[in-house]
PDB file of N, CA and C in Angstrom:
ATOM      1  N   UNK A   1      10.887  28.786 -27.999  1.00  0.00           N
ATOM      2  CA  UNK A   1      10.841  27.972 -26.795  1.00  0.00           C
ATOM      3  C   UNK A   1      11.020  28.913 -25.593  1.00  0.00           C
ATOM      4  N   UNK A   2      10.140  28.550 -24.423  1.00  0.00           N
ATOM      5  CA  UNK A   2      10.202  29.593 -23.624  1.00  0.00           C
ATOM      6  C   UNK A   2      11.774  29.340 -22.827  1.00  0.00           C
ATOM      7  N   UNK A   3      11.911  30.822 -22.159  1.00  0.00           N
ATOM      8  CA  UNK A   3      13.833  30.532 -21.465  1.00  0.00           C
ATOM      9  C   UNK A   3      13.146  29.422 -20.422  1.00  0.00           C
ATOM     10  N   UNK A   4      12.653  29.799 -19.579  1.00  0.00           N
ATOM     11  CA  UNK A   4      12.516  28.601 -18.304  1.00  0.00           C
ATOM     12  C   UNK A   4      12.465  26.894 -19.141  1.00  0.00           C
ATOM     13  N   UNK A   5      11.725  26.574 -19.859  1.00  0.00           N
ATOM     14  CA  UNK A   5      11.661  25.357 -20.375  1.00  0.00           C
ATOM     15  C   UNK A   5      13.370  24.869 -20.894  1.00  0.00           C
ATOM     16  N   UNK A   6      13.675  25.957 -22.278  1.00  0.00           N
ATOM     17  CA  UNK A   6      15.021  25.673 -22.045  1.00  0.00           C
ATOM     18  C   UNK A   6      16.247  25.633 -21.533  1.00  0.00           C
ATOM     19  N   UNK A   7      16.504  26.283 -19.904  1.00  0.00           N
ATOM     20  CA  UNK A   7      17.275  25.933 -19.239  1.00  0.00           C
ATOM     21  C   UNK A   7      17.070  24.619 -18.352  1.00  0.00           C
ATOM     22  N   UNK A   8      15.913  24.292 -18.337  1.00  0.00           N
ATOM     23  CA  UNK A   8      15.110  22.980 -17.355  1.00  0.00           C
ATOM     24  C   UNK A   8      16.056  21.808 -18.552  1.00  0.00           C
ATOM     25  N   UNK A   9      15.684  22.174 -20.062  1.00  0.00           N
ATOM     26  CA  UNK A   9      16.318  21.020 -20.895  1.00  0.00           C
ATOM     27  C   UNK A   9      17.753  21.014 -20.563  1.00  0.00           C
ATOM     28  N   UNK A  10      18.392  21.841 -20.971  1.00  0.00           N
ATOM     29  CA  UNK A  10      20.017  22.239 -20.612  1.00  0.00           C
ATOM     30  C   UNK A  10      20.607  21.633 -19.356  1.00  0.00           C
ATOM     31  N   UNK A  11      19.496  21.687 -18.209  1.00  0.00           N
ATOM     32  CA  UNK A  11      20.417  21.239 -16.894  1.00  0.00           C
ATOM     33  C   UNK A  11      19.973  19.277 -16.891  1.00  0.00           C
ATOM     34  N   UNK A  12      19.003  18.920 -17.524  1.00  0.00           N
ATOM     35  CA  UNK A  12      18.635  18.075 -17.837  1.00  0.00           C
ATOM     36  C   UNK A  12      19.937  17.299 -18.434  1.00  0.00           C
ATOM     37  N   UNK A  13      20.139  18.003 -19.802  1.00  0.00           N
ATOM     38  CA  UNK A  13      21.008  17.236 -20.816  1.00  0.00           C
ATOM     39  C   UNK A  13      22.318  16.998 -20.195  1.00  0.00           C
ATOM     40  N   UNK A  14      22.592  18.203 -19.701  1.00  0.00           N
ATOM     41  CA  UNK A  14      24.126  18.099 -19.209  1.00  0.00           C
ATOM     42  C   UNK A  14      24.579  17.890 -18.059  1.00  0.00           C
ATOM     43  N   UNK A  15      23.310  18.021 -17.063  1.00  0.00           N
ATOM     44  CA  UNK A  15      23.296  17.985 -15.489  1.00  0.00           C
ATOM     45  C   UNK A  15      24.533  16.296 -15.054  1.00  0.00           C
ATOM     46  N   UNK A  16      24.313  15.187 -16.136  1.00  0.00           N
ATOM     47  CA  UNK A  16      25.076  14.162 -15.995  1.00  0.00           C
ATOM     48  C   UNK A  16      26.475  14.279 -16.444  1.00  0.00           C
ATOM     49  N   UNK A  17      26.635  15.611 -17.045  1.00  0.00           N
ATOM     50  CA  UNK A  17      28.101  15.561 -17.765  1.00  0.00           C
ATOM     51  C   UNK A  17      28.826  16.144 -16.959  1.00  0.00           C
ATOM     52  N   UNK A  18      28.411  16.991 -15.979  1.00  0.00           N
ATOM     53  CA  UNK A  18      29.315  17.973 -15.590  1.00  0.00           C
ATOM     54  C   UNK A  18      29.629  17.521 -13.982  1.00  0.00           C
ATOM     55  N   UNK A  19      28.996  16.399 -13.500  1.00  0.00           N
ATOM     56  CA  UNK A  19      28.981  15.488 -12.488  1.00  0.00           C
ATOM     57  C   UNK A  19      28.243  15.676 -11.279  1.00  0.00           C
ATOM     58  N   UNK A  20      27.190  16.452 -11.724  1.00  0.00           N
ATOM     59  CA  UNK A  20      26.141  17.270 -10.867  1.00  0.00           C
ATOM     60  C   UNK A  20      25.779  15.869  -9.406  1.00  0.00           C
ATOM     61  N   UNK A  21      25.940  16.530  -8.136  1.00  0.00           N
ATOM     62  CA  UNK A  21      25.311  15.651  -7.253  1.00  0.00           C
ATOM     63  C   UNK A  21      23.687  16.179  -6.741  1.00  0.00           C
ATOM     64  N   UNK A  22      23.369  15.407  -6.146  1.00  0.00           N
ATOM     65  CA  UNK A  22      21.728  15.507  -5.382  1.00  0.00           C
ATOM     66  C   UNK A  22      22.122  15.238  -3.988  1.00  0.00           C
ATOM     67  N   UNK A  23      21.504  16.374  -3.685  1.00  0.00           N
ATOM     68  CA  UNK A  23      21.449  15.986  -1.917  1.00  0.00           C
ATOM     69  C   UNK A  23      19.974  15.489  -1.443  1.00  0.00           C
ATOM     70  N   UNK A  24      20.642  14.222  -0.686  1.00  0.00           N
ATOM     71  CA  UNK A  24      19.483  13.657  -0.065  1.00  0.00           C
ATOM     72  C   UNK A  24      19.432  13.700   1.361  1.00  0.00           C
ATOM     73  N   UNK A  25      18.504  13.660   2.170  1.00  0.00           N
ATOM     74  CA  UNK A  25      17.913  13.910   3.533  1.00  0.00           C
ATOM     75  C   UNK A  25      18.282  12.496   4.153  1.00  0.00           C
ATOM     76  N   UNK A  26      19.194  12.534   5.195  1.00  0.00           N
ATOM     77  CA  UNK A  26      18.932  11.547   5.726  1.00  0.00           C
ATOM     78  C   UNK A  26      18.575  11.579   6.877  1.00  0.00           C
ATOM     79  N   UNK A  27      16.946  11.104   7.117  1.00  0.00           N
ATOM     80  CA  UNK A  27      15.994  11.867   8.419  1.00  0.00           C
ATOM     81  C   UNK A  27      16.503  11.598   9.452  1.00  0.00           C
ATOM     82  N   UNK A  28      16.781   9.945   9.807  1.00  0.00           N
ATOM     83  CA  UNK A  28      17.115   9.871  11.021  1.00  0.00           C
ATOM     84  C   UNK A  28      18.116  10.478  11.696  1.00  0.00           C
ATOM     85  N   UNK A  29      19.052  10.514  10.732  1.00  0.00           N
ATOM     86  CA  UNK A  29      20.001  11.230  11.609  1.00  0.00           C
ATOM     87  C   UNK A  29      20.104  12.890  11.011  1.00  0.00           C
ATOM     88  N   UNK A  30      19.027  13.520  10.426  1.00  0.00           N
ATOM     89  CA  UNK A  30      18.917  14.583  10.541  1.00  0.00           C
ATOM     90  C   UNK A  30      20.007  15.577   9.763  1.00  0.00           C
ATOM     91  N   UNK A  31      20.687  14.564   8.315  1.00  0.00           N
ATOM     92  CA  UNK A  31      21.823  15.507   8.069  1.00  0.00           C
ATOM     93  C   UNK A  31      22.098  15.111   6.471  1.00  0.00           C
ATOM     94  N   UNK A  32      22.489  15.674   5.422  1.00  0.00           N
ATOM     95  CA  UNK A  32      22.082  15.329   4.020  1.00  0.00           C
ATOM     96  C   UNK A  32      23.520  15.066   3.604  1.00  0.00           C
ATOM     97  N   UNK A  33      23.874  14.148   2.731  1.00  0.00           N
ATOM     98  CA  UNK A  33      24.013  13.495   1.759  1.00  0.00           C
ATOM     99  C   UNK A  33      24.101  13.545   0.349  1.00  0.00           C
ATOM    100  N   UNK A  34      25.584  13.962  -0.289  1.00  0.00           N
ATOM    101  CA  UNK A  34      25.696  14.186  -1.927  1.00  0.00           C
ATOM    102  C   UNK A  34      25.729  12.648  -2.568  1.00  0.00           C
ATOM    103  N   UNK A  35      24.589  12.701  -3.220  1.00  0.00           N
ATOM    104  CA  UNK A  35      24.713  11.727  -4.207  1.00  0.00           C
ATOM    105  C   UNK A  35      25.073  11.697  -5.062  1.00  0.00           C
ATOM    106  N   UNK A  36      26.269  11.566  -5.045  1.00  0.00           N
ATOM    107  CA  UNK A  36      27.971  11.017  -6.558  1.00  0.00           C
ATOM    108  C   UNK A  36      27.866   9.997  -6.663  1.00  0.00           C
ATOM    109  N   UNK A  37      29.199  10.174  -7.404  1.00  0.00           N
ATOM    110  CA  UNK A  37      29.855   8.555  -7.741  1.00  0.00           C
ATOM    111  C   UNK A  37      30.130   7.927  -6.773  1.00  0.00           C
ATOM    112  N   UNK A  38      30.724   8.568  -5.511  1.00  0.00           N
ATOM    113  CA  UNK A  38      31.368   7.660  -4.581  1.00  0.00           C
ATOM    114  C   UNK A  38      29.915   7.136  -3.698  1.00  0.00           C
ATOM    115  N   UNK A  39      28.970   7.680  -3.819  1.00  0.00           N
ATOM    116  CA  UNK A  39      27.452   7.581  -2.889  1.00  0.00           C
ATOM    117  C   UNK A  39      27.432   5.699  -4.188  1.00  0.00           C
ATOM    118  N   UNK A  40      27.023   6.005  -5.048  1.00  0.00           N
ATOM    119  CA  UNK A  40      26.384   5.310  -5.955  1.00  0.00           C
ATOM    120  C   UNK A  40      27.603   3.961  -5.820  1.00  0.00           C
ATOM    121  N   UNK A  41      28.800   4.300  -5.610  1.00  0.00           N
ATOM    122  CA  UNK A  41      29.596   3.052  -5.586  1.00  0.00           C
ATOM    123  C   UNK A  41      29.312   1.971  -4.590  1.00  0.00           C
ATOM    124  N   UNK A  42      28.920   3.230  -3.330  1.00  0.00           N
ATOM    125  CA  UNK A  42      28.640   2.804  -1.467  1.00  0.00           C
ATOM    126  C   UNK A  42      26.967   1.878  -1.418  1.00  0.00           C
ATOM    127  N   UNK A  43      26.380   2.658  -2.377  1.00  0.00           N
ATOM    128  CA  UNK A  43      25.033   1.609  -2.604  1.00  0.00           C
ATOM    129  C   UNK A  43      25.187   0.587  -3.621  1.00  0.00           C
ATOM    130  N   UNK A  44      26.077   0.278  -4.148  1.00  0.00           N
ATOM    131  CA  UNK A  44      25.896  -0.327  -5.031  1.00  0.00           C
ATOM    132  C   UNK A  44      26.906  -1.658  -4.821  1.00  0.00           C
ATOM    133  N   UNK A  45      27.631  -1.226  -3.459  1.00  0.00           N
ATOM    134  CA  UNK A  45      28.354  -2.355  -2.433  1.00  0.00           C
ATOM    135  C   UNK A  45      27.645  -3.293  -1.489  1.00  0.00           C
ATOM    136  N   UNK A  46      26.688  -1.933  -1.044  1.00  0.00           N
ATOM    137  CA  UNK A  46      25.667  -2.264  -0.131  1.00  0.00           C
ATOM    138  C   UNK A  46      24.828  -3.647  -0.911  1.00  0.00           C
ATOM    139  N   UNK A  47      23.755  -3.121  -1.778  1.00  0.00           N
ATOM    140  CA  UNK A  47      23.558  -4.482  -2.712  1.00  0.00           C
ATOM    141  C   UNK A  47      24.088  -5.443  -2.915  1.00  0.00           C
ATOM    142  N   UNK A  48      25.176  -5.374  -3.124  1.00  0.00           N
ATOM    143  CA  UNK A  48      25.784  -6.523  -3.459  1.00  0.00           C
ATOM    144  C   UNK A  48      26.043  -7.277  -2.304  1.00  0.00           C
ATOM    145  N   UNK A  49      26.432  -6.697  -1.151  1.00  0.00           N
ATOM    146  CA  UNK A  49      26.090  -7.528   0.390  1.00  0.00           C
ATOM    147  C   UNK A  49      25.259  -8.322   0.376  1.00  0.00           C
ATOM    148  N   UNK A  50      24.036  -7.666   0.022  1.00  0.00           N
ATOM    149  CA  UNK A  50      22.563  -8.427   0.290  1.00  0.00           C
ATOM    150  C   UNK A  50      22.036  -8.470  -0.824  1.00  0.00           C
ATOM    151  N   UNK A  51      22.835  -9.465  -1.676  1.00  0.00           N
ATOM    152  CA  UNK A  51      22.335 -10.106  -3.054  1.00  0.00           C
ATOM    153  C   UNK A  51      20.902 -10.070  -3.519  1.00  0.00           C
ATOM    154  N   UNK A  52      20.881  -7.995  -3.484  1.00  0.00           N
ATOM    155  CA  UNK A  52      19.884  -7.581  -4.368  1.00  0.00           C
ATOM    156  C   UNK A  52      20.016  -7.165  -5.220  1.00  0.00           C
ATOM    157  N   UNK A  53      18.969  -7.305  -6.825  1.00  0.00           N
ATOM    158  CA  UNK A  53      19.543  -6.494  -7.695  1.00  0.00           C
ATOM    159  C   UNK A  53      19.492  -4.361  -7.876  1.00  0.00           C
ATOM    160  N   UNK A  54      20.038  -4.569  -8.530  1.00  0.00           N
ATOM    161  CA  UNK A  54      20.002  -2.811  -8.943  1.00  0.00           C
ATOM    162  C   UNK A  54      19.360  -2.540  -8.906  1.00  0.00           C
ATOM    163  N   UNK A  55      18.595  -1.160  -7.976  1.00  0.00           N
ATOM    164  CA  UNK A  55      17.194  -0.597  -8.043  1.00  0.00           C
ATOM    165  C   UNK A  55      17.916   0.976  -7.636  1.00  0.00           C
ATOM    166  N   UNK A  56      16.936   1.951  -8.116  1.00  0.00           N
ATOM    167  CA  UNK A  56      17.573   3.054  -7.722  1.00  0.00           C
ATOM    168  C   UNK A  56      17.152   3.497  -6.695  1.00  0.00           C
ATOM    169  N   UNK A  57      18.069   4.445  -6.149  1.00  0.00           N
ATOM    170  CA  UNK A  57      17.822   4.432  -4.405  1.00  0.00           C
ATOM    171  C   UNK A  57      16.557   5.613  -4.271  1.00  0.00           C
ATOM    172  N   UNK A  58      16.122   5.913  -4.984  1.00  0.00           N
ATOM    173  CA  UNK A  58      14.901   6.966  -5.109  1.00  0.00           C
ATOM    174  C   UNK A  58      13.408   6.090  -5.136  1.00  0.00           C
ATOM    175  N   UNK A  59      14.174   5.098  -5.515  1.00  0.00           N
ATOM    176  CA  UNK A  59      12.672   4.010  -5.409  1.00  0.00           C
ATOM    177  C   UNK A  59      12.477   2.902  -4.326  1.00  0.00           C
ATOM    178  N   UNK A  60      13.724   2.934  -3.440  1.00  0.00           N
ATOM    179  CA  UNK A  60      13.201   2.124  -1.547  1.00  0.00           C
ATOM    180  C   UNK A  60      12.307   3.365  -1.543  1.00  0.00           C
ATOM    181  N   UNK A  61      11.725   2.220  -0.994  1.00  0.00           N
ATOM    182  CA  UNK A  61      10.799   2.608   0.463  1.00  0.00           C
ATOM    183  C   UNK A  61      11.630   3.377   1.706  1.00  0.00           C
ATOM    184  N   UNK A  62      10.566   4.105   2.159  1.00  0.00           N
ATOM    185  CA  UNK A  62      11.366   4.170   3.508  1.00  0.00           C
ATOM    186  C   UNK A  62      11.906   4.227   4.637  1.00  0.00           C
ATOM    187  N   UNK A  63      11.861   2.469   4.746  1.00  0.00           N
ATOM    188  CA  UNK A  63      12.631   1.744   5.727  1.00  0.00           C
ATOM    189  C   UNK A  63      13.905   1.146   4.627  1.00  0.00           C
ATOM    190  N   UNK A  64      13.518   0.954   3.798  1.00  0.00           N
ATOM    191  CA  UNK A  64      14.997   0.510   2.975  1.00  0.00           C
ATOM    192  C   UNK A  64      16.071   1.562   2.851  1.00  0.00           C
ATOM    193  N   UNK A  65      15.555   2.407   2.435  1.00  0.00           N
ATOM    194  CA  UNK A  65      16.319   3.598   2.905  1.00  0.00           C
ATOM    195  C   UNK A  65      16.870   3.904   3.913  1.00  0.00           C
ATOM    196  N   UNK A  66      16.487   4.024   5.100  1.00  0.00           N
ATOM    197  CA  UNK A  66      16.727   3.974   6.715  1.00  0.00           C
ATOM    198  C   UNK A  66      18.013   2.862   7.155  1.00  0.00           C
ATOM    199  N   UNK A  67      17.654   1.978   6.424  1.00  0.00           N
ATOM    200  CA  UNK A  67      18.224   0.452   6.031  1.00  0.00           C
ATOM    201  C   UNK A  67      20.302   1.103   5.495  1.00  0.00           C
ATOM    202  N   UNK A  68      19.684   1.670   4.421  1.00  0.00           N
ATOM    203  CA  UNK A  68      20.951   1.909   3.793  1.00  0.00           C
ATOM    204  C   UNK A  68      21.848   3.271   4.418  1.00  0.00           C
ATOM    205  N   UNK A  69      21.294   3.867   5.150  1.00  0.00           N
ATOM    206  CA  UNK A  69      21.757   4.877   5.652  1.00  0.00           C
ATOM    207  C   UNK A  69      22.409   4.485   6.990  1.00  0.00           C
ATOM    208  N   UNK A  70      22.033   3.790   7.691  1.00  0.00           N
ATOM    209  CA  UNK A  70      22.240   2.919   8.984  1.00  0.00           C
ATOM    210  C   UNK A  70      23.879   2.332   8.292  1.00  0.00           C
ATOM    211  N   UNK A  71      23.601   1.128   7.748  1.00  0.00           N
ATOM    212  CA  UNK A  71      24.844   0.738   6.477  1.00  0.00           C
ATOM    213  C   UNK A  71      26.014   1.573   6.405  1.00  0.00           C
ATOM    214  N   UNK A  72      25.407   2.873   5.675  1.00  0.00           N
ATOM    215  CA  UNK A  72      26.169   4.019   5.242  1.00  0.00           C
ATOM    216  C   UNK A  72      27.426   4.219   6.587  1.00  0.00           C
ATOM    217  N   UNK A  73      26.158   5.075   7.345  1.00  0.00           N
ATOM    218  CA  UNK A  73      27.278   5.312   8.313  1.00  0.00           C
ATOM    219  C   UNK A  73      28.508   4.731   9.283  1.00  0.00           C
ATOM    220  N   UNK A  74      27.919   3.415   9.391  1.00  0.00           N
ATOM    221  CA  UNK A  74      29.019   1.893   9.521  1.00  0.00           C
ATOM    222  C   UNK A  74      29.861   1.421   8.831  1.00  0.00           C
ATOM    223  N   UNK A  75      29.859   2.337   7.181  1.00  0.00           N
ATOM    224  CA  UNK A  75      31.049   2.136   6.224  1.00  0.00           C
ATOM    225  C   UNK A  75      31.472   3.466   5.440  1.00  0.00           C
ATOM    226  N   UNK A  76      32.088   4.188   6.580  1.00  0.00           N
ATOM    227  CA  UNK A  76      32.194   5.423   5.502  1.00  0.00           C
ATOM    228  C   UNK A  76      33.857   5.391   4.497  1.00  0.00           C
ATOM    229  N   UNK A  77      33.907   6.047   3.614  1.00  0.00           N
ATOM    230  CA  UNK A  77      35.059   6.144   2.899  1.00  0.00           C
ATOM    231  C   UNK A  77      36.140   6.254   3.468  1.00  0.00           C
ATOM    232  N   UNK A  78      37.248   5.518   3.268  1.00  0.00           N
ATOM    233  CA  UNK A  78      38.515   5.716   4.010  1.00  0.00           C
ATOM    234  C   UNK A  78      39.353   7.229   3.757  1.00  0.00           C
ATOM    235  N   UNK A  79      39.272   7.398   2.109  1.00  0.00           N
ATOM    236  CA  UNK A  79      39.667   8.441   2.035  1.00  0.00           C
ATOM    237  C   UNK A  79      38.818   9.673   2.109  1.00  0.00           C
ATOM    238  N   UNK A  80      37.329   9.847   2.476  1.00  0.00           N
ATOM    239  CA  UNK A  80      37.016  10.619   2.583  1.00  0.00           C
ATOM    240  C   UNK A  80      37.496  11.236   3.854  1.00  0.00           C
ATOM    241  N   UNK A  81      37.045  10.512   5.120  1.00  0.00           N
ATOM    242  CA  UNK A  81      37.685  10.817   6.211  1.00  0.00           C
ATOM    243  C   UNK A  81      39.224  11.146   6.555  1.00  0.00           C
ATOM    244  N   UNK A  82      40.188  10.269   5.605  1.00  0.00           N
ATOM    245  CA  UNK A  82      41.532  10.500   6.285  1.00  0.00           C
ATOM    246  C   UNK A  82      41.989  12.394   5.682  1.00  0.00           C
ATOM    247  N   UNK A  83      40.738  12.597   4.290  1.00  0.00           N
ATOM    248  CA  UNK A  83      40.808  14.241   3.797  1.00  0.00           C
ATOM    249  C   UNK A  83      40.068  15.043   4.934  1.00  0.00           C
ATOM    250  N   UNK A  84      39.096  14.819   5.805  1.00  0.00           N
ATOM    251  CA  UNK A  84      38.493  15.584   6.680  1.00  0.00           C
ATOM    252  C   UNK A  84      39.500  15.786   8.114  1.00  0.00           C
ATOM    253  N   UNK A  85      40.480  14.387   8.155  1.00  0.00           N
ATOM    254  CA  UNK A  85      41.503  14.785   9.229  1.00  0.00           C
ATOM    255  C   UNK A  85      42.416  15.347   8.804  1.00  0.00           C
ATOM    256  N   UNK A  86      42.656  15.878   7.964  1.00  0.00           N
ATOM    257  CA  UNK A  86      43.718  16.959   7.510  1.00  0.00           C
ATOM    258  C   UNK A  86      43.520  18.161   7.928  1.00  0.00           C
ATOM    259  N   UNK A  87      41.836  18.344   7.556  1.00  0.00           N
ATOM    260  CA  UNK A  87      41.303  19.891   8.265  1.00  0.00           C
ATOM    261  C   UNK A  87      41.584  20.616   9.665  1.00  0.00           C
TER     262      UNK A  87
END
């Protein structure tokens, strides 16, 4: 098996174990976004606001997206912030 193919499998297999995030672009306001657990909890609040079901956020459109990012920034984590005023 070639090395490139099997490290592509490797980060594949385990990329979920080891709690790997994705950074996403958020255009309008020009500034990116780790998609964790605590991202996935924040969309998955969001939904439930607006009694939609589960869709993954890679598949809005995007204005739904725009949608949830708008959201986002009108509800950010309590404890994320009260750790950034420590700094």
């Amino acid at each position: 098996m070639p090395r490139l193919l099997r490290s592509v499998l490797l980060v594949v297999v385990l990329g979920p174990l080891t709690g790997c995030a994705t950074r996403i672009y958020d255009e309008p306001r020009g500034d990116y976004h780790r998609w964790d657990r605590r991202e996935e909890i924040a969309f998955r609040a969001y939904l439930g606001e607006r009694r939609r079901p589960y869709i993954e956020f890679r598949r809005l459109n995007a204005g739904e997206q725009r949608e949830y990012w708008e959201w986002r920034h009108a509800h950010p984590d309590r404890d994320r912030d009260r750790d950034r005023d420590r700094r």
